[in-house]
Protein backbone atom coordinates (compact mmCIF):
# COMPACT_ATOMS: atom_id res chain seq x y z
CA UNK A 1 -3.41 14.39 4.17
CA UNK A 2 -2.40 10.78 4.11
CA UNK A 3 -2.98 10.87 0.12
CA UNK A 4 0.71 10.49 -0.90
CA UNK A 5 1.13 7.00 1.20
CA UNK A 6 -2.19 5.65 0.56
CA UNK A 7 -1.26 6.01 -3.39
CA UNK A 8 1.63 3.34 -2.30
CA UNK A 9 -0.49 1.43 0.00
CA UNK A 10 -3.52 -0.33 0.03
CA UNK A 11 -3.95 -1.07 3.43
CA UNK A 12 -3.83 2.47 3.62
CA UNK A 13 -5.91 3.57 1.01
CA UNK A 14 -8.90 1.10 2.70
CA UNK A 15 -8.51 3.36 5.91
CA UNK A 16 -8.93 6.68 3.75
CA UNK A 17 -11.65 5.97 1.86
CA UNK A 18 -14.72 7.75 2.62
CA UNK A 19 -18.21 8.72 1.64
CA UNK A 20 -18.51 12.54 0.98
CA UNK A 21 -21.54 15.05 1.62
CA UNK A 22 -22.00 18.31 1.27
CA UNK A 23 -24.07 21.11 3.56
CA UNK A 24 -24.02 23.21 0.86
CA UNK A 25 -26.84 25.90 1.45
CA UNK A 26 -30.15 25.32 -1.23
CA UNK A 27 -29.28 28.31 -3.08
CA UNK A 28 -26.19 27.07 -3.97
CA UNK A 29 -26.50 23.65 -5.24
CA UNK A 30 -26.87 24.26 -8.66
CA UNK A 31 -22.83 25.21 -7.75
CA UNK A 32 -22.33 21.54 -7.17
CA UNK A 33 -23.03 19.98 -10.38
CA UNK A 34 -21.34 22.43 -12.50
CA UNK A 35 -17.70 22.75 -14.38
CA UNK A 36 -15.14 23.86 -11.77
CA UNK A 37 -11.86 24.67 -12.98
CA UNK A 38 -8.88 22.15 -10.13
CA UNK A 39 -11.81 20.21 -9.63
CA UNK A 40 -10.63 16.25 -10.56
CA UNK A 41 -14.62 14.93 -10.74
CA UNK A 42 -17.61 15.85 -12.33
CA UNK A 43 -20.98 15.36 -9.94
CA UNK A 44 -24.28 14.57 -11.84
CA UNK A 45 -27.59 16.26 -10.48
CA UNK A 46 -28.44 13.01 -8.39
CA UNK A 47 -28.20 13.25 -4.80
CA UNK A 48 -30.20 12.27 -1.35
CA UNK A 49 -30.18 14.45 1.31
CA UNK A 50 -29.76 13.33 5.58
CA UNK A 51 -30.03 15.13 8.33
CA UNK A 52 -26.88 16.25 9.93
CA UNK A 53 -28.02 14.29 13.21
CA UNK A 54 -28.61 11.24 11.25
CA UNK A 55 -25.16 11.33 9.54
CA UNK A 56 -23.43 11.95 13.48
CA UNK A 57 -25.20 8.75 14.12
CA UNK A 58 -23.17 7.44 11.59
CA UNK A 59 -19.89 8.59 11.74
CA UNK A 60 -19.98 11.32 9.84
CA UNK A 61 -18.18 14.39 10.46
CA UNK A 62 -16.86 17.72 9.31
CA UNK A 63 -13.94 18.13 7.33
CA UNK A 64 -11.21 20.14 9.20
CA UNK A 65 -10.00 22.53 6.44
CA UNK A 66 -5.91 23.80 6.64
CA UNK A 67 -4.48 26.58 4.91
CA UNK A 68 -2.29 26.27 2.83
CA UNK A 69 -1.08 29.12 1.48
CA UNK A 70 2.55 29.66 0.94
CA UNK A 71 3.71 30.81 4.37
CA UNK A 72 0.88 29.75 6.13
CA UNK A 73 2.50 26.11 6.75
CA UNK A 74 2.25 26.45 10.80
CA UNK A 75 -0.72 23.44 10.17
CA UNK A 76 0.17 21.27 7.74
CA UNK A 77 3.51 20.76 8.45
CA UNK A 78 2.74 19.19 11.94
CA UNK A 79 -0.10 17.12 10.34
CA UNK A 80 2.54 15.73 7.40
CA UNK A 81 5.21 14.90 10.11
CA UNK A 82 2.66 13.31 12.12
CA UNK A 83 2.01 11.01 9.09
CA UNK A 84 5.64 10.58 8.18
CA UNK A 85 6.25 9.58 11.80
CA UNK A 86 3.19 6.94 11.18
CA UNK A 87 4.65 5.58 7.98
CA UNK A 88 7.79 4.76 10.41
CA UNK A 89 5.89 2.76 12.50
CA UNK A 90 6.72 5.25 15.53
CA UNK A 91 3.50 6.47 16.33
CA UNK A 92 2.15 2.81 16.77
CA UNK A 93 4.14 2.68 19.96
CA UNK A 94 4.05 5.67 21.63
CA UNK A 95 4.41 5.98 25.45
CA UNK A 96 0.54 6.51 26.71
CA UNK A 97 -0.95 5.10 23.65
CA UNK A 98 -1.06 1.21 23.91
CA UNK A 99 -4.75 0.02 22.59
CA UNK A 100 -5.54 -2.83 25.10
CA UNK A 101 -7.31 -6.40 23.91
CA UNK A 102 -8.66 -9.04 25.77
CA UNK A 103 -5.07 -10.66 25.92
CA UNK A 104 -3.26 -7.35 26.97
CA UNK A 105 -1.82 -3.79 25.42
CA UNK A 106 -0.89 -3.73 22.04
CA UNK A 107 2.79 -2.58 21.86
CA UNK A 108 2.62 -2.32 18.29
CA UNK A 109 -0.72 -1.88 17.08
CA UNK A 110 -2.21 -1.89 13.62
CA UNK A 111 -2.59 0.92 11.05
CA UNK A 112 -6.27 0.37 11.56
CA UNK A 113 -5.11 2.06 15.38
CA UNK A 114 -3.05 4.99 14.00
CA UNK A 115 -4.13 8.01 15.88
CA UNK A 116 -3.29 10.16 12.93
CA UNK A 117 -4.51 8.12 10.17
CA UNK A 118 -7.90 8.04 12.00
CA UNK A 119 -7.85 11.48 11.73
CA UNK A 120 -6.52 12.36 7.84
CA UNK A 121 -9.44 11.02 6.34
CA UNK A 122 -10.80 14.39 8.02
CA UNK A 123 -8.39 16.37 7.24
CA UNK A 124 -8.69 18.32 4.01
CA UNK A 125 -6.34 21.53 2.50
CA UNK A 126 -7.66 24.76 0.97
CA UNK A 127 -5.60 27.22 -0.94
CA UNK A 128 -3.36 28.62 -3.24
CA UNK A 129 -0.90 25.73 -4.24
CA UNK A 130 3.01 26.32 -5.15
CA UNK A 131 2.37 25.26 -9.03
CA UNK A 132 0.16 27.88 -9.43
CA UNK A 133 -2.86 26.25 -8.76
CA UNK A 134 -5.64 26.85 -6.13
CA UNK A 135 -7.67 24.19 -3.80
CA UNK A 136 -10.50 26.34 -2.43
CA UNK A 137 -13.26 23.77 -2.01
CA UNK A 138 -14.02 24.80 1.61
CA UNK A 139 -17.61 26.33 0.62
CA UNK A 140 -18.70 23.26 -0.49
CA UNK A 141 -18.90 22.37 3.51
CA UNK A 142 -17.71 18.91 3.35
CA UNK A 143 -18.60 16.21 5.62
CA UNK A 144 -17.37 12.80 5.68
CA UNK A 145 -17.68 9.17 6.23
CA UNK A 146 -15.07 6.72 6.62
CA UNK A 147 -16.36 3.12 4.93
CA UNK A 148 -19.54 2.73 3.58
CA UNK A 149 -22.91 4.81 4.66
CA UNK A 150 -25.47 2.44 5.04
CA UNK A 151 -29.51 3.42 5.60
CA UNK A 152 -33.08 1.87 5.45
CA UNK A 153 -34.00 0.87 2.28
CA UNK A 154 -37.62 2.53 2.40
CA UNK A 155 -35.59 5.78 2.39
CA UNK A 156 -37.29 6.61 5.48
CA UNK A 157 -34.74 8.69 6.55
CA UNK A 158 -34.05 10.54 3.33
CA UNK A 159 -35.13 13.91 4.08
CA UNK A 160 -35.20 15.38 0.16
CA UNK A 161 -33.92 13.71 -2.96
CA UNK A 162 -32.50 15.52 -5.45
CA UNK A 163 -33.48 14.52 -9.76
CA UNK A 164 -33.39 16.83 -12.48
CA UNK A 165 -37.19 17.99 -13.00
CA UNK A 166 -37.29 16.08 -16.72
CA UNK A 167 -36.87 12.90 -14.44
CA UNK A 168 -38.83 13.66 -11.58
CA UNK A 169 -41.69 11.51 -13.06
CA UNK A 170 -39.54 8.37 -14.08
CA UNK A 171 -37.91 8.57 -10.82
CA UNK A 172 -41.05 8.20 -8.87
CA UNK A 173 -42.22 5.43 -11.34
CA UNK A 174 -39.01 3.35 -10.70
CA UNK A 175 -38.65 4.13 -7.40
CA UNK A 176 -42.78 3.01 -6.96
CA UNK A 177 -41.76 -0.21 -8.27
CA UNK A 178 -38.68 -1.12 -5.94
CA UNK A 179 -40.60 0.09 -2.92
CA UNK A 180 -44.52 -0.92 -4.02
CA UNK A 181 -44.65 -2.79 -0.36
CA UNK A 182 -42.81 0.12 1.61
CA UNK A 183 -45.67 2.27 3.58
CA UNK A 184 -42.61 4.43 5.06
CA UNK A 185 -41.98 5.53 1.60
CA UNK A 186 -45.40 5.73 0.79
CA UNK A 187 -46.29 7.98 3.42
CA UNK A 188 -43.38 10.48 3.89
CA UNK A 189 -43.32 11.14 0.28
CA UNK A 190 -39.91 12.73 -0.12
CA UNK A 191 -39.64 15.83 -1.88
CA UNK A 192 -37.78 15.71 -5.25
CA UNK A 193 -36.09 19.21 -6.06
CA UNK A 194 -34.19 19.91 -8.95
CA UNK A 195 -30.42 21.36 -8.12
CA UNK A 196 -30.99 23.80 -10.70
CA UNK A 197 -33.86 25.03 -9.63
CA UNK A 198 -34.12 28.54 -7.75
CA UNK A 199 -34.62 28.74 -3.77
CA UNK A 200 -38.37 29.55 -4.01
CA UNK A 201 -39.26 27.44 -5.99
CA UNK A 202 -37.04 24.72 -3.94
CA UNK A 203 -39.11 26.16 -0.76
CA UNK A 204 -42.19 26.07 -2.17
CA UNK A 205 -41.87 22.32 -3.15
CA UNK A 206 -40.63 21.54 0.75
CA UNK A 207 -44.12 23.33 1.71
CA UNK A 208 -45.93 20.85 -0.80
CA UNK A 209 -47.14 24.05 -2.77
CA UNK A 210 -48.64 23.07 -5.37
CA UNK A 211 -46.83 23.82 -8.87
CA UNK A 212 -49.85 25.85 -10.02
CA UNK A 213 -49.90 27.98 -7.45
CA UNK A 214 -46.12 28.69 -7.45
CA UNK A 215 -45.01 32.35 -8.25
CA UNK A 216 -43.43 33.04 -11.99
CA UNK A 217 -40.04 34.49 -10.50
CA UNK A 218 -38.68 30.75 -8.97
CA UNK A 219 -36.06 29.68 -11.54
């Protein structure tokens, strides 16, 4: 929601910047890595999956999706004048909201402090758009990170990782390599599904079924 500003500056943009996920159901990731008309990226079939408890711990949340559909403005209009009132400088000294420091309040404190732009990195808009267009990315779920997302690297807390099957077997030979010394990795042995695979067969791989003994109707 604070896209238009950050575009003009950067010590914006470096508070809006974020690391996305998805909680996109299994049956539907194959959705993620496919052609989607409005959409500005294109995701490859790479991906590690968290737990949603692990990403609270940190700092990742939902994204709070507002319609916008012409008409349907009673949202987003607050939310922009909140921003353009930010860009002023206003909401940096508003009565009630005076971050303290060791040395006092802050009367005027940084954009880093913004109430609302620590919450538009959140904020995201779904909808039919005045030029015709649509955003309606709301079922892919999105959670977010502001900064980097940092974990161990044994991948210990990776719960599945997700490589096109044709790769699975270089992945694991790489991946050996780089982690050789790593008994975490070693041991929990994190499932590799393929995002184009079916949910069966994605469940069956989860129970450590072995491929041989998977049914013929999991694609």
């Amino acid at each position: 929601m604070a896209k238009d500003w950050a575009e003009s500056d950067p010590s914006v943009a470096a508070l809006q910047r974020c690391v996305c996920f998805t909680e996109t159901p299994l049956e539907q990731v194959w959705m993620m890595t496919k052609e989607i008309q409005f959409r500005q990226v294109r995701l490859r079939p790479y991906g590690l999956a968290f737990t949603k408890v692990f990403g609270r711990r940190r700092g990742a949340n939902p994204v709070w999706y507002l319609d916008i559909t012409p008409g349907h403005d009673w949202l987003t209009i607050p939310v922009n004048h909140l921003v353009k009132i930010s860009q002023r400088g206003e909401s940096r000294a508003i009565q009630g909201y005076h971050p303290t420091t060791p040395d006092g309040p802050l009367i005027n404190p940084p954009l880093a402090q913004d109430p609302i732009l620590m919450l538009t990195p959140f904020i995201e808009q779904m909808g039919p758009m005045s030029n015709g267009s649509r955003k309606e990315f709301w079922w892919e779920r999105e959670w977010r990170k502001v900064g980097d997302f940092t974990f161990p690297p044994s991948f210990s807390q990776v719960v599945v990782a997700f490589v096109p099957e044709d790769d699975h077997l270089k992945f694991l030979k790489d991946l050996a390599a780089k982690l050789a010394k790593d008994v975490d990795w070693v041991e929990q042995r994190v499932p590799l599904l393929d995002p184009q695979w079916g949910l069966e067969r994605m469940i069956a791989r989860l129970a450590r079924v072995g491929d041989s003994d998977v049914g013929p109707f999991t694609t």
